[in-house]
PDB file of N, CA and C in Angstrom:
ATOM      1  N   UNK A   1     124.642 121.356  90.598  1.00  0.00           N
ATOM      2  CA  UNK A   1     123.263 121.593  90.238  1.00  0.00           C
ATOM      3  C   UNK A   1     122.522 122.083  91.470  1.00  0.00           C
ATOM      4  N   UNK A   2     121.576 123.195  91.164  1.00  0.00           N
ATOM      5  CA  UNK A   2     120.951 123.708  92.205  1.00  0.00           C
ATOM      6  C   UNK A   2     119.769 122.433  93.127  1.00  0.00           C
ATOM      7  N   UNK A   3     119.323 122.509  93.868  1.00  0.00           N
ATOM      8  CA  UNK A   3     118.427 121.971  94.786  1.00  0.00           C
ATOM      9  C   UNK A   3     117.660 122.756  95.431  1.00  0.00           C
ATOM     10  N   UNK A   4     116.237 122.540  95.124  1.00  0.00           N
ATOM     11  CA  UNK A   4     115.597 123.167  95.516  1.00  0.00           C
ATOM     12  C   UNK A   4     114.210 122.342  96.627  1.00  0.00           C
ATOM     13  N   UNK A   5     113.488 122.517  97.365  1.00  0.00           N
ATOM     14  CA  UNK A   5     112.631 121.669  98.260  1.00  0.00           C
ATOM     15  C   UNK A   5     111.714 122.384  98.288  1.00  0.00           C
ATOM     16  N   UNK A   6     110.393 121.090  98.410  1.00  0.00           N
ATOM     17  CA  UNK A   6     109.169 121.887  98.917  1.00  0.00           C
ATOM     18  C   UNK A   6     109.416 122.073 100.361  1.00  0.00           C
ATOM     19  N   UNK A   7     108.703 123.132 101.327  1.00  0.00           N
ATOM     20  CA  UNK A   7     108.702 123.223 103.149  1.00  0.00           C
ATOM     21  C   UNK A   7     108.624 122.255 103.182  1.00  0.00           C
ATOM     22  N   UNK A   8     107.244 121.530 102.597  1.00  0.00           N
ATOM     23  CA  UNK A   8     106.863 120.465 103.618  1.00  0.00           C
ATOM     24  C   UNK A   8     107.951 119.002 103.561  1.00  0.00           C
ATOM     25  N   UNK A   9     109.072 119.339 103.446  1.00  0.00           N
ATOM     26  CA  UNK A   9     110.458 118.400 103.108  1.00  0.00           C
ATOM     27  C   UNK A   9     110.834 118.160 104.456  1.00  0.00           C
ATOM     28  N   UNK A  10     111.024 119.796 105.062  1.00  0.00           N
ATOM     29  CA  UNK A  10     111.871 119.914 106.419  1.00  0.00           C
ATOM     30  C   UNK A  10     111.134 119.062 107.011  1.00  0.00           C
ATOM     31  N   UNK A  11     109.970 119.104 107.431  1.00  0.00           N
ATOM     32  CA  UNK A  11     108.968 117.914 108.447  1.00  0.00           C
ATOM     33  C   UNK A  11     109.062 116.775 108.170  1.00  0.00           C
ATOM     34  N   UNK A  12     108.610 116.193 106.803  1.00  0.00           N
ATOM     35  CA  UNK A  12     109.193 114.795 106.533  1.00  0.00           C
ATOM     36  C   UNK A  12     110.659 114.465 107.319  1.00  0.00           C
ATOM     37  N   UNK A  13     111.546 114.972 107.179  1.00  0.00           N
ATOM     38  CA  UNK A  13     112.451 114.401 106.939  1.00  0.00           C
ATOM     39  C   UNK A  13     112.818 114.705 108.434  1.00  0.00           C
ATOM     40  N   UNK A  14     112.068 115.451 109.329  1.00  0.00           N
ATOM     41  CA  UNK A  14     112.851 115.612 110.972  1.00  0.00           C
ATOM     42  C   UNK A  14     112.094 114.102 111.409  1.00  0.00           C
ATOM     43  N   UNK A  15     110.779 113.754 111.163  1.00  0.00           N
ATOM     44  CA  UNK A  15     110.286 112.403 111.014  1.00  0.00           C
ATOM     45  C   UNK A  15     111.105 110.965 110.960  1.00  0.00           C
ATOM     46  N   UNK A  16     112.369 111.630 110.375  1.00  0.00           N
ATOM     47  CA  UNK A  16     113.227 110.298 109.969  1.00  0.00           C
ATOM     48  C   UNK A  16     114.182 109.963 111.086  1.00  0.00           C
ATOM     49  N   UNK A  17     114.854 108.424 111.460  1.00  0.00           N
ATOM     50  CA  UNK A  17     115.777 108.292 112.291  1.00  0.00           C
ATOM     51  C   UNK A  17     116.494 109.104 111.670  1.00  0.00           C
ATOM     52  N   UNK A  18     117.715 109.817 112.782  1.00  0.00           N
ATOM     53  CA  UNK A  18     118.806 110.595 112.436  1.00  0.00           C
ATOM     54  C   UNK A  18     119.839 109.572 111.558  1.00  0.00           C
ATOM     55  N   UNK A  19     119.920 108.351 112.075  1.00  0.00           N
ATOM     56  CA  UNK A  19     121.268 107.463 110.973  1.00  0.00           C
ATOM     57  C   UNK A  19     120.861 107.722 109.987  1.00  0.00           C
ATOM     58  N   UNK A  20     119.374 107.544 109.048  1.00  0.00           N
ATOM     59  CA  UNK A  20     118.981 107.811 108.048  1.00  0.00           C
ATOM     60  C   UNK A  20     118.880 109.212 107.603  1.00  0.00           C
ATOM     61  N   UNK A  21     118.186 110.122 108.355  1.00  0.00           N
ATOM     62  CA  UNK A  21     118.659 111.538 107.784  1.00  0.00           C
ATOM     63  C   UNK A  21     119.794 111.907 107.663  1.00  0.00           C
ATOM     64  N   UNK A  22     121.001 111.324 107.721  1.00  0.00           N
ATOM     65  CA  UNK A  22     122.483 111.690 107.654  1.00  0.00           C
ATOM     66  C   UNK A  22     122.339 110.902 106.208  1.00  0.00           C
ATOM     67  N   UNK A  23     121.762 109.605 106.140  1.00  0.00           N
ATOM     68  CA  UNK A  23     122.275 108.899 104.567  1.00  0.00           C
ATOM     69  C   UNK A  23     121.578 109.695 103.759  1.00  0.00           C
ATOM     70  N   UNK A  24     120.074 110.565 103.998  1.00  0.00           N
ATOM     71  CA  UNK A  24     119.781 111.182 103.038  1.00  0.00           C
ATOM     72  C   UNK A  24     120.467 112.453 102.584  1.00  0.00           C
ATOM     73  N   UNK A  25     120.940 113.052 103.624  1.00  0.00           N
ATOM     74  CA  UNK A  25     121.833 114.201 103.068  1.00  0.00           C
ATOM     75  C   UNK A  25     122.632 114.046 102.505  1.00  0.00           C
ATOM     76  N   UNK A  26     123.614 112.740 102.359  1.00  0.00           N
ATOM     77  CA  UNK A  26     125.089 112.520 101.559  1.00  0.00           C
ATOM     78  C   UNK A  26     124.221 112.110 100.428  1.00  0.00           C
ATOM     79  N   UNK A  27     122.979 111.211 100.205  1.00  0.00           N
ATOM     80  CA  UNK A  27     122.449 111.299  98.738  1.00  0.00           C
ATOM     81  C   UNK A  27     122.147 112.348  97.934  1.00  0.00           C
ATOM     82  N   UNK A  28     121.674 113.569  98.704  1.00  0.00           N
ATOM     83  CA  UNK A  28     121.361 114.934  98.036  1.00  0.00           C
ATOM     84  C   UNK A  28     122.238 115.596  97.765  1.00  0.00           C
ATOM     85  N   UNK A  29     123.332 115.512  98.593  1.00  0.00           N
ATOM     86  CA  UNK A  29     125.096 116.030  97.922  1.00  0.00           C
ATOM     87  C   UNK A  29     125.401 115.219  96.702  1.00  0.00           C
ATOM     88  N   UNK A  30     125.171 113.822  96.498  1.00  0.00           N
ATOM     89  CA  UNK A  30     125.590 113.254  95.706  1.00  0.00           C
ATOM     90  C   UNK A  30     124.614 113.938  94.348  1.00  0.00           C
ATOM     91  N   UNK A  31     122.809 114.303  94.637  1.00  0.00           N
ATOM     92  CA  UNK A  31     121.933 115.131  93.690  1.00  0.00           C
ATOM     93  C   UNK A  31     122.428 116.099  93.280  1.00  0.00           C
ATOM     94  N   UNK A  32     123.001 116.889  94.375  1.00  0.00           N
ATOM     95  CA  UNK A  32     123.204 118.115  93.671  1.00  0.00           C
ATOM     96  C   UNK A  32     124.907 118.316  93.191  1.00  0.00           C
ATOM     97  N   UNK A  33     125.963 117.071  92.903  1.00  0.00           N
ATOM     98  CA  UNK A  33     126.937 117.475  92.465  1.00  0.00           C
ATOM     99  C   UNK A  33     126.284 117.009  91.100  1.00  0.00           C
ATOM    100  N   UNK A  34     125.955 115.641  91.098  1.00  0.00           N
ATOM    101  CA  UNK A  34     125.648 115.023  89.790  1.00  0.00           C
ATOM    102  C   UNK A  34     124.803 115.163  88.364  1.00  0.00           C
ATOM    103  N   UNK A  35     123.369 116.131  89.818  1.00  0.00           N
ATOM    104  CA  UNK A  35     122.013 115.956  89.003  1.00  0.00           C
ATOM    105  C   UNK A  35     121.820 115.104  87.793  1.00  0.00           C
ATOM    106  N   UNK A  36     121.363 114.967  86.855  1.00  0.00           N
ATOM    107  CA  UNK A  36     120.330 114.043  86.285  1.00  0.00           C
ATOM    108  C   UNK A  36     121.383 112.548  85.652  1.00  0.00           C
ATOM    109  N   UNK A  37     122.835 112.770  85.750  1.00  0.00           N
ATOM    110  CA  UNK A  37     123.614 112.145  85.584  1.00  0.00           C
ATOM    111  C   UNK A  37     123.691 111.109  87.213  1.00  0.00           C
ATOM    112  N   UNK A  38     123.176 111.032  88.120  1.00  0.00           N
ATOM    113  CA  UNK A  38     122.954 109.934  89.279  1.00  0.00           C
ATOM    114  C   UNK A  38     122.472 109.401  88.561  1.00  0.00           C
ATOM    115  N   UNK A  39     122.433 108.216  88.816  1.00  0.00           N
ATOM    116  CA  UNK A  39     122.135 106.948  88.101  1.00  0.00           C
ATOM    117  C   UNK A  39     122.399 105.663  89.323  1.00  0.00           C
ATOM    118  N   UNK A  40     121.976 104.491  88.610  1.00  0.00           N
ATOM    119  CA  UNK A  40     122.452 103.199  89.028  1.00  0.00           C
ATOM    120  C   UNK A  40     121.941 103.027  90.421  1.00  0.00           C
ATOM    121  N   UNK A  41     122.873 102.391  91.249  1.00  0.00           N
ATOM    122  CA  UNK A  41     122.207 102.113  92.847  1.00  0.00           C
ATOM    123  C   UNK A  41     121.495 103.293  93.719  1.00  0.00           C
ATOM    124  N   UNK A  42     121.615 104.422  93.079  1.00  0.00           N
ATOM    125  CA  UNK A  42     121.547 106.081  93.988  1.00  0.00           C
ATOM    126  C   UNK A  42     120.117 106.199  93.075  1.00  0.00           C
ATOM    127  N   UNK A  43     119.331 106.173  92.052  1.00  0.00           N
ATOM    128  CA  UNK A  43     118.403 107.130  91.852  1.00  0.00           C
ATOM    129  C   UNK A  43     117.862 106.242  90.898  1.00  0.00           C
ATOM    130  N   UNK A  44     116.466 106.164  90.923  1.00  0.00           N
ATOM    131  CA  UNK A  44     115.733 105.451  90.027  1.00  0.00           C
ATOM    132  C   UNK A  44     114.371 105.831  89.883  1.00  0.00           C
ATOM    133  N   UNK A  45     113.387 106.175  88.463  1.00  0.00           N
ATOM    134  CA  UNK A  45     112.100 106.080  88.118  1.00  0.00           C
ATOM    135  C   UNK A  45     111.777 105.570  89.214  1.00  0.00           C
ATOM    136  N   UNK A  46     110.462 106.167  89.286  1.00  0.00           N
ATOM    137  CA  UNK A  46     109.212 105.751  89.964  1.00  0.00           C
ATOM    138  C   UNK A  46     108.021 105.077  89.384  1.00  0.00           C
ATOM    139  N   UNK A  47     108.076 104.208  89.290  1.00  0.00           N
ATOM    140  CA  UNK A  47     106.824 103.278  88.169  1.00  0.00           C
ATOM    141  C   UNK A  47     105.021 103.986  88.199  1.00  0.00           C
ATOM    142  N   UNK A  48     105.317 104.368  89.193  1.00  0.00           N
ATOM    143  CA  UNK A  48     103.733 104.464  89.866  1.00  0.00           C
ATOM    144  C   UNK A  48     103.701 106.361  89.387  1.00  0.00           C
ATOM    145  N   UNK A  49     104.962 106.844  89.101  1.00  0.00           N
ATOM    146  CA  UNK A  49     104.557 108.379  89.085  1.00  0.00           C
ATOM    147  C   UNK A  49     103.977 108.794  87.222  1.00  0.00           C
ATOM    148  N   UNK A  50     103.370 109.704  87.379  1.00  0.00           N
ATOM    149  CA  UNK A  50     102.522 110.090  85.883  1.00  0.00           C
ATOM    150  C   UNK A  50     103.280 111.461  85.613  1.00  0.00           C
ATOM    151  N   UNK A  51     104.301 111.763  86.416  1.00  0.00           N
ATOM    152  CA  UNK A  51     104.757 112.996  86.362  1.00  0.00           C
ATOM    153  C   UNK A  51     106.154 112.899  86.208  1.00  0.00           C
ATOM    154  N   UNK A  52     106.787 111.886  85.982  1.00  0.00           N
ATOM    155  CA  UNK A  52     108.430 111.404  85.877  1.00  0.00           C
ATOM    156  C   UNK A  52     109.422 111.911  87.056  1.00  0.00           C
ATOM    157  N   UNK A  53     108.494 110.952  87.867  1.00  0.00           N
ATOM    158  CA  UNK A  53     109.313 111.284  89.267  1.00  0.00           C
ATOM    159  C   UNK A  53     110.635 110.350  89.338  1.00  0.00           C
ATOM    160  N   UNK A  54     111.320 110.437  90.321  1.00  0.00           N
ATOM    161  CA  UNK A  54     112.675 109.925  90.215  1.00  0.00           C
ATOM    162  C   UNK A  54     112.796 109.252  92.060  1.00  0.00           C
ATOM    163  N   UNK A  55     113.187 108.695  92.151  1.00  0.00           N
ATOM    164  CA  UNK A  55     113.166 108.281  93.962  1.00  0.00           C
ATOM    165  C   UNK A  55     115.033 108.538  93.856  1.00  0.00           C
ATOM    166  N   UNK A  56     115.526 108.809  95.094  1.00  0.00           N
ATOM    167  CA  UNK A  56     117.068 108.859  95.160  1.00  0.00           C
ATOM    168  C   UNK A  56     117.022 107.990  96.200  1.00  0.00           C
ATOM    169  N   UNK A  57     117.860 107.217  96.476  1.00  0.00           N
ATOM    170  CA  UNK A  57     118.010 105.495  97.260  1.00  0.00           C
ATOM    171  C   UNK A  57     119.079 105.756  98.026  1.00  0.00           C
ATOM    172  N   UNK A  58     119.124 106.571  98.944  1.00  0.00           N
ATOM    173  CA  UNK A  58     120.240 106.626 100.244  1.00  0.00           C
ATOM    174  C   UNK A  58     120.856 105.084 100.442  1.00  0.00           C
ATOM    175  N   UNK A  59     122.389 105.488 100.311  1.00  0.00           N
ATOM    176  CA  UNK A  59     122.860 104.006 100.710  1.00  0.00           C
ATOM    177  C   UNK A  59     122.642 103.113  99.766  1.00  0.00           C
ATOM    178  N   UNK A  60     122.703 103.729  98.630  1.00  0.00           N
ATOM    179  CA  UNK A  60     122.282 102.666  97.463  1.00  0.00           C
ATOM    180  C   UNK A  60     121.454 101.534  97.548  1.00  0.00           C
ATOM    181  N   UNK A  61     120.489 102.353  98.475  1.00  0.00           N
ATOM    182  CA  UNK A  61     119.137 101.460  98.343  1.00  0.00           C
ATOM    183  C   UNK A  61     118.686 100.787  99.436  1.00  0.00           C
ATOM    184  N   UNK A  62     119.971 100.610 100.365  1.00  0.00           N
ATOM    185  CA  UNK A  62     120.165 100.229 101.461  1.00  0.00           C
ATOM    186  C   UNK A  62     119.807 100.790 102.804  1.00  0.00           C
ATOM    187  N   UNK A  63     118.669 102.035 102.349  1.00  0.00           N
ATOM    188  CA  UNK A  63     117.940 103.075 103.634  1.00  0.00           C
ATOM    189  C   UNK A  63     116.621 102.918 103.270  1.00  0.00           C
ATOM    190  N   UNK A  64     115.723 102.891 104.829  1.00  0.00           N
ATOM    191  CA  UNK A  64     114.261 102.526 104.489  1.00  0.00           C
ATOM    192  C   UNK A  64     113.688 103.721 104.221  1.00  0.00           C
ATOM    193  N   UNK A  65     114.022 104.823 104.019  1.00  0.00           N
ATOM    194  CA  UNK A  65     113.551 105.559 103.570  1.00  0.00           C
ATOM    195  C   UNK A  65     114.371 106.300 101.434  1.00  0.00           C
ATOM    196  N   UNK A  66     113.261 107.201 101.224  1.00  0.00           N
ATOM    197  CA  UNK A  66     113.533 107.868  99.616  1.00  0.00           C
ATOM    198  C   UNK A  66     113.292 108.927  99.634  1.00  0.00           C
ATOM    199  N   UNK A  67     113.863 109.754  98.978  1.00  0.00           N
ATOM    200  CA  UNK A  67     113.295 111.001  98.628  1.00  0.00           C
ATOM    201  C   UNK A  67     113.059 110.752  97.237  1.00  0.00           C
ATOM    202  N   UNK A  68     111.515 111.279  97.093  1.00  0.00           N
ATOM    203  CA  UNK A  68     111.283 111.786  95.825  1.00  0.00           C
ATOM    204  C   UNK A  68     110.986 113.396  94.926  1.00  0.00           C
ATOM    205  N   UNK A  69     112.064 113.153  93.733  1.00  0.00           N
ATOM    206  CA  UNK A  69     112.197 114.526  92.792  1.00  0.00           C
ATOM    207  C   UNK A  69     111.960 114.612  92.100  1.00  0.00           C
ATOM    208  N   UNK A  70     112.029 115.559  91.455  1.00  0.00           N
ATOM    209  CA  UNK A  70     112.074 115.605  89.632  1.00  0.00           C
ATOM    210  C   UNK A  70     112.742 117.107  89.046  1.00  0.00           C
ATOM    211  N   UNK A  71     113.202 117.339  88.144  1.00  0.00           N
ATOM    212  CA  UNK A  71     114.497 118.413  87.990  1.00  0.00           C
ATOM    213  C   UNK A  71     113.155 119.136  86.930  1.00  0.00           C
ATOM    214  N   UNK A  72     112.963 120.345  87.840  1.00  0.00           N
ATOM    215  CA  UNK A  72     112.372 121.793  87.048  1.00  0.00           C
ATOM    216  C   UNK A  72     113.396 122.424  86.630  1.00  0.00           C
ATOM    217  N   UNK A  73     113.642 122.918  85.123  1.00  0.00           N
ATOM    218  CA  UNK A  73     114.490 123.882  84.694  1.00  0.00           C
ATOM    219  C   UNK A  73     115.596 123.285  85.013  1.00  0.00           C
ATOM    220  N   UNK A  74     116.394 124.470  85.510  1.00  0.00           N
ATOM    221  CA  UNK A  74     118.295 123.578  85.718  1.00  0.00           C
ATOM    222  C   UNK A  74     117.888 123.375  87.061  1.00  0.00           C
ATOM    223  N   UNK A  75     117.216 123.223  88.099  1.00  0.00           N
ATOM    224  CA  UNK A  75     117.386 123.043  89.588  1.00  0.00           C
ATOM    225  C   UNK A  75     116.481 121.563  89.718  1.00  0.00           C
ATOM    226  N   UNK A  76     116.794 120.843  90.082  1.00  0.00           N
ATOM    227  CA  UNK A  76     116.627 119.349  91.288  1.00  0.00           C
ATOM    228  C   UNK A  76     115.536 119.623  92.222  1.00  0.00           C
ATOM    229  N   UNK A  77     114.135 119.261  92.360  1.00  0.00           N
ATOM    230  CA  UNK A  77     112.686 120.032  93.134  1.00  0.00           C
ATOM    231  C   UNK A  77     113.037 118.181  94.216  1.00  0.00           C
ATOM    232  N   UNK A  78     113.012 118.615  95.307  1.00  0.00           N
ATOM    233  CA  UNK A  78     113.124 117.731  96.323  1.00  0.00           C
ATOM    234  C   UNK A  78     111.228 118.282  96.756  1.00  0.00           C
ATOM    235  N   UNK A  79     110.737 116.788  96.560  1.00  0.00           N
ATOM    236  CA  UNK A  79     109.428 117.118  96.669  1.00  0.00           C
ATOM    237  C   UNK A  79     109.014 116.058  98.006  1.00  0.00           C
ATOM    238  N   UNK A  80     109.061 115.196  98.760  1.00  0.00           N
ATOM    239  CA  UNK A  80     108.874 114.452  99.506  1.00  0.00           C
ATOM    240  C   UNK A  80     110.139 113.719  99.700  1.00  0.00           C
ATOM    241  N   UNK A  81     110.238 112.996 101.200  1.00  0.00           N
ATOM    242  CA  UNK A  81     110.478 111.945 101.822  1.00  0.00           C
ATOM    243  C   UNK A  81     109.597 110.584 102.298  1.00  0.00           C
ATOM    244  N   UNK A  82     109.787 109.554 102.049  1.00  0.00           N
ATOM    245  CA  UNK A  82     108.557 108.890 101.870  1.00  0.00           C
ATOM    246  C   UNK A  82     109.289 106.938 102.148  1.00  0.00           C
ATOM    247  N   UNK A  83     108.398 106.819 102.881  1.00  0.00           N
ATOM    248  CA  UNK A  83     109.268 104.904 103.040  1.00  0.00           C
ATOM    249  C   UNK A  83     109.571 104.164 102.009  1.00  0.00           C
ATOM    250  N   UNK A  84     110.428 103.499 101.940  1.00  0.00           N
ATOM    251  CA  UNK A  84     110.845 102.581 100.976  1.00  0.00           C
ATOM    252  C   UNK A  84     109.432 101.522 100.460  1.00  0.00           C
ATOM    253  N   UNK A  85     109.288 101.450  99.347  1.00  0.00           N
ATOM    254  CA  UNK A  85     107.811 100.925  98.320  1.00  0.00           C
ATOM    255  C   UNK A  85     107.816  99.546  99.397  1.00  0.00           C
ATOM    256  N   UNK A  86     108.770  98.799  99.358  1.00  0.00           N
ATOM    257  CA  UNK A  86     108.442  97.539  99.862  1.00  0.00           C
ATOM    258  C   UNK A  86     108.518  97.300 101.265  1.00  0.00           C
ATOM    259  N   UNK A  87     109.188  97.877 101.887  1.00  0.00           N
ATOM    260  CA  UNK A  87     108.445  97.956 103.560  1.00  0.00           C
ATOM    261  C   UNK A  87     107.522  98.193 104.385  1.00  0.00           C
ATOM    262  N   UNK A  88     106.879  99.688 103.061  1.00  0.00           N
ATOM    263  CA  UNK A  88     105.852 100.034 103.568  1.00  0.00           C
ATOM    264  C   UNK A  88     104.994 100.663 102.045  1.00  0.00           C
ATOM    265  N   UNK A  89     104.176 100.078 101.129  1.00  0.00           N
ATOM    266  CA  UNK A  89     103.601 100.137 100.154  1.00  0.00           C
ATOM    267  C   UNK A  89     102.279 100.835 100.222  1.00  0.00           C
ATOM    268  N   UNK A  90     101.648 101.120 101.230  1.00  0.00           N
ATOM    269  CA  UNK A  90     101.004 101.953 101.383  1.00  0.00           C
ATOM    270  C   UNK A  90     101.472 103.601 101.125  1.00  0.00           C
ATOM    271  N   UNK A  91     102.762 103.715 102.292  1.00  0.00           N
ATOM    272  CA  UNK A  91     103.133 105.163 102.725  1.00  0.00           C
ATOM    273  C   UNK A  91     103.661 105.424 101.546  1.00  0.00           C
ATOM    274  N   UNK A  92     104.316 104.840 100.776  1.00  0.00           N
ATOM    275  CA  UNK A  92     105.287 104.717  99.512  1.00  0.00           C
ATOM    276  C   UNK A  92     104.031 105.921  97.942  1.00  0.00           C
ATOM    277  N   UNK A  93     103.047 104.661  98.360  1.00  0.00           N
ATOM    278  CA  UNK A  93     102.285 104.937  97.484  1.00  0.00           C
ATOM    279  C   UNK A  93     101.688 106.637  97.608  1.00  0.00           C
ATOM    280  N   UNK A  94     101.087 106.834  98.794  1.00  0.00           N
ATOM    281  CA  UNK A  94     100.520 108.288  99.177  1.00  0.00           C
ATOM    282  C   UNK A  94     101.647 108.946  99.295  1.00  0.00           C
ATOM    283  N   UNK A  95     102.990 108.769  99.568  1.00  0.00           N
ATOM    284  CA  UNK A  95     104.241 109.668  99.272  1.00  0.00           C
ATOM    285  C   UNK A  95     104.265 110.025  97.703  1.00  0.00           C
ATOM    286  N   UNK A  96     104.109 109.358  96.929  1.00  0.00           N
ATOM    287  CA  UNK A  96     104.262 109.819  95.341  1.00  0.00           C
ATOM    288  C   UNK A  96     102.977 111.190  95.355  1.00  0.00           C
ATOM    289  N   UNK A  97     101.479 110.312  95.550  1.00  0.00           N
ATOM    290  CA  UNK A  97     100.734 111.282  95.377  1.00  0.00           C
ATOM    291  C   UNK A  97     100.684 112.563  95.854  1.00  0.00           C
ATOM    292  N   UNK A  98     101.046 112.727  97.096  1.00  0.00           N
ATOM    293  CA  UNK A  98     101.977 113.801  97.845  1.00  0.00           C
ATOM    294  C   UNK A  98     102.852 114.583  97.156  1.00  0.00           C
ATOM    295  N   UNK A  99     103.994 114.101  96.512  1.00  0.00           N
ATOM    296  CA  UNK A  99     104.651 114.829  95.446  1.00  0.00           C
ATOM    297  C   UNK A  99     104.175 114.993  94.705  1.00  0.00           C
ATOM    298  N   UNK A 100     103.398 114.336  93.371  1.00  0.00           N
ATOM    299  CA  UNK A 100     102.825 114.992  92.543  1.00  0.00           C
ATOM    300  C   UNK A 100     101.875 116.072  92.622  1.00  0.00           C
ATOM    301  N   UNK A 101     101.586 116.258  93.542  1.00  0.00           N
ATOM    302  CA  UNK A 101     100.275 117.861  93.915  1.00  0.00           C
ATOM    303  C   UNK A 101     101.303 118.607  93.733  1.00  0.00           C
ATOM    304  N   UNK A 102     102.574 118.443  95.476  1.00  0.00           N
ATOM    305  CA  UNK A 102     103.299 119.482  95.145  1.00  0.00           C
ATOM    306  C   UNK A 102     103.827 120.025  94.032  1.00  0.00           C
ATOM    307  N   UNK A 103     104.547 119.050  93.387  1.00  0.00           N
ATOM    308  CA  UNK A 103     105.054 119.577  92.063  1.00  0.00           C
ATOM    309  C   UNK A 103     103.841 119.992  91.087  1.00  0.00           C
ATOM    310  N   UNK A 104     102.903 119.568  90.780  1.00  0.00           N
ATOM    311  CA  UNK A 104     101.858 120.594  89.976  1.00  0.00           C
ATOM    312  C   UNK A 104     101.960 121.891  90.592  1.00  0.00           C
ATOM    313  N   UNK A 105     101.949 121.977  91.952  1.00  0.00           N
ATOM    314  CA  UNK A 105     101.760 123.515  92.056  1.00  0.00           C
ATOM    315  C   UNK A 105     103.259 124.028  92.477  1.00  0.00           C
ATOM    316  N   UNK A 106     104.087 123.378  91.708  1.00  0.00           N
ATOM    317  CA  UNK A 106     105.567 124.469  92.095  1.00  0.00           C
ATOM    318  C   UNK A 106     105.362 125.156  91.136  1.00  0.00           C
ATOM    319  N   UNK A 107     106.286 126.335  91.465  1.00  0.00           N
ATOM    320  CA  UNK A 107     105.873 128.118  90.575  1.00  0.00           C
ATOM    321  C   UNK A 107     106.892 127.798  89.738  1.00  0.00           C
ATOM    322  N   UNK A 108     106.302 127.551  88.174  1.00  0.00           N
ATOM    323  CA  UNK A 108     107.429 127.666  87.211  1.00  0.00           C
ATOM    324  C   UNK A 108     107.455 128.566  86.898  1.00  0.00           C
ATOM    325  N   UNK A 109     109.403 128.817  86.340  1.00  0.00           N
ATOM    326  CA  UNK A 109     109.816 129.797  85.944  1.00  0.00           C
ATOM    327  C   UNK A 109     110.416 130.936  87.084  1.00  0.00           C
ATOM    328  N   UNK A 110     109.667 130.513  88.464  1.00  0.00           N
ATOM    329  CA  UNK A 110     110.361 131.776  89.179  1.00  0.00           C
ATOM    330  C   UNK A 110     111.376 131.329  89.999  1.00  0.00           C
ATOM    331  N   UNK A 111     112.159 132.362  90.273  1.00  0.00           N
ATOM    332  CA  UNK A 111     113.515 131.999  90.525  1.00  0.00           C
ATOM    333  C   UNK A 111     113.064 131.830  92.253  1.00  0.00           C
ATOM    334  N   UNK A 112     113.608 130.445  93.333  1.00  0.00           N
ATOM    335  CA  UNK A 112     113.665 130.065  94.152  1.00  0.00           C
ATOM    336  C   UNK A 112     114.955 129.439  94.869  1.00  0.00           C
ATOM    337  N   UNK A 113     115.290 130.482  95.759  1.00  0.00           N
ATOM    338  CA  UNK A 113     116.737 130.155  96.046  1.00  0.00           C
ATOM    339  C   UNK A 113     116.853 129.811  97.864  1.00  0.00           C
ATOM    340  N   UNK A 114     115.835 128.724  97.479  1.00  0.00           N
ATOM    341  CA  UNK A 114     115.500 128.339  99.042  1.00  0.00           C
ATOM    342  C   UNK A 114     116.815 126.780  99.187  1.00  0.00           C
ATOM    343  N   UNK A 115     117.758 127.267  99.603  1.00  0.00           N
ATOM    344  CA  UNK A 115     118.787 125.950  99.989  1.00  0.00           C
ATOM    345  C   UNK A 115     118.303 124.927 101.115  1.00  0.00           C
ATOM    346  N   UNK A 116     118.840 123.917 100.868  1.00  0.00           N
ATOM    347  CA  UNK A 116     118.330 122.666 101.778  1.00  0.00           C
ATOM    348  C   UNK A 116     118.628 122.547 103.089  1.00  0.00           C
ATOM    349  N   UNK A 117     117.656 122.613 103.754  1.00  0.00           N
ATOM    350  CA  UNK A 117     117.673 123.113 105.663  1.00  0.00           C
ATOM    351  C   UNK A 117     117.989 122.297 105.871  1.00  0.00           C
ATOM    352  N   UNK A 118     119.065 122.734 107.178  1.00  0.00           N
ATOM    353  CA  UNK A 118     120.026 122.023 108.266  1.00  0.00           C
ATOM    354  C   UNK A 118     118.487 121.105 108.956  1.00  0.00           C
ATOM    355  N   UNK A 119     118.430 119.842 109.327  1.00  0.00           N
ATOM    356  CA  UNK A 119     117.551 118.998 109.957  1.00  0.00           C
ATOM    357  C   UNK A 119     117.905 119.507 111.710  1.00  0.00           C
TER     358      UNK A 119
END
């Protein structure tokens, strides 16, 4: 399944310890072999999103950080990186709202073949 990111991904995520930006990349390999079929310890609803966001749980949950997505068309929209809800429930919280803008204003329908940057 394709993967696609907002820019403002690359910055989040240079933000992150490197041990953890390594667990998030083997989760987004795991996104983009699986897409909407991840499940279980790797990817879960977001309670708080109005837009059916999805969080993916590096390390099965076991990384303080998430990325949050949601699958436009056949491609996987990597819309934020954002702290784990319960470590940090603030950042957690303005990370969703963060994604949801972006994703209102991703361009549906047009074809975006922006692959996921080397950190």
């Amino acid at each position: 399944m394709a993967l696609r990111y907002h820019e403002a991904v690359l910055e989040e995520l240079r933000a992150v310890p490197v041990r953890d930006r390594a667990a998030i990349r083997t989760a987004l390999g795991y996104l983009a072999v699986l897409g909407p079929q991840l499940r279980g310890g790797h990817s879960s609803a977001v309670s708080q999103s109005t837009l059916g966001l999805r969080e993916l749980r590096p390390r099965s949950g076991r990384c303080a950080w998430r990325v949050l997505y949601r699958q436009v068309g056949p491609a996987m929209v990597v819309l934020a990186v954002v702290p784990e809800a319960q470590q940090d429930t603030v950042g957690f919280r303005h990370g969703v709202v963060r994604a949801e803008q972006r994703l209102s204003a991703w361009p549906r329908g047009e074809s975006d073949d922006r692959p996921f940057p080397e950190p």
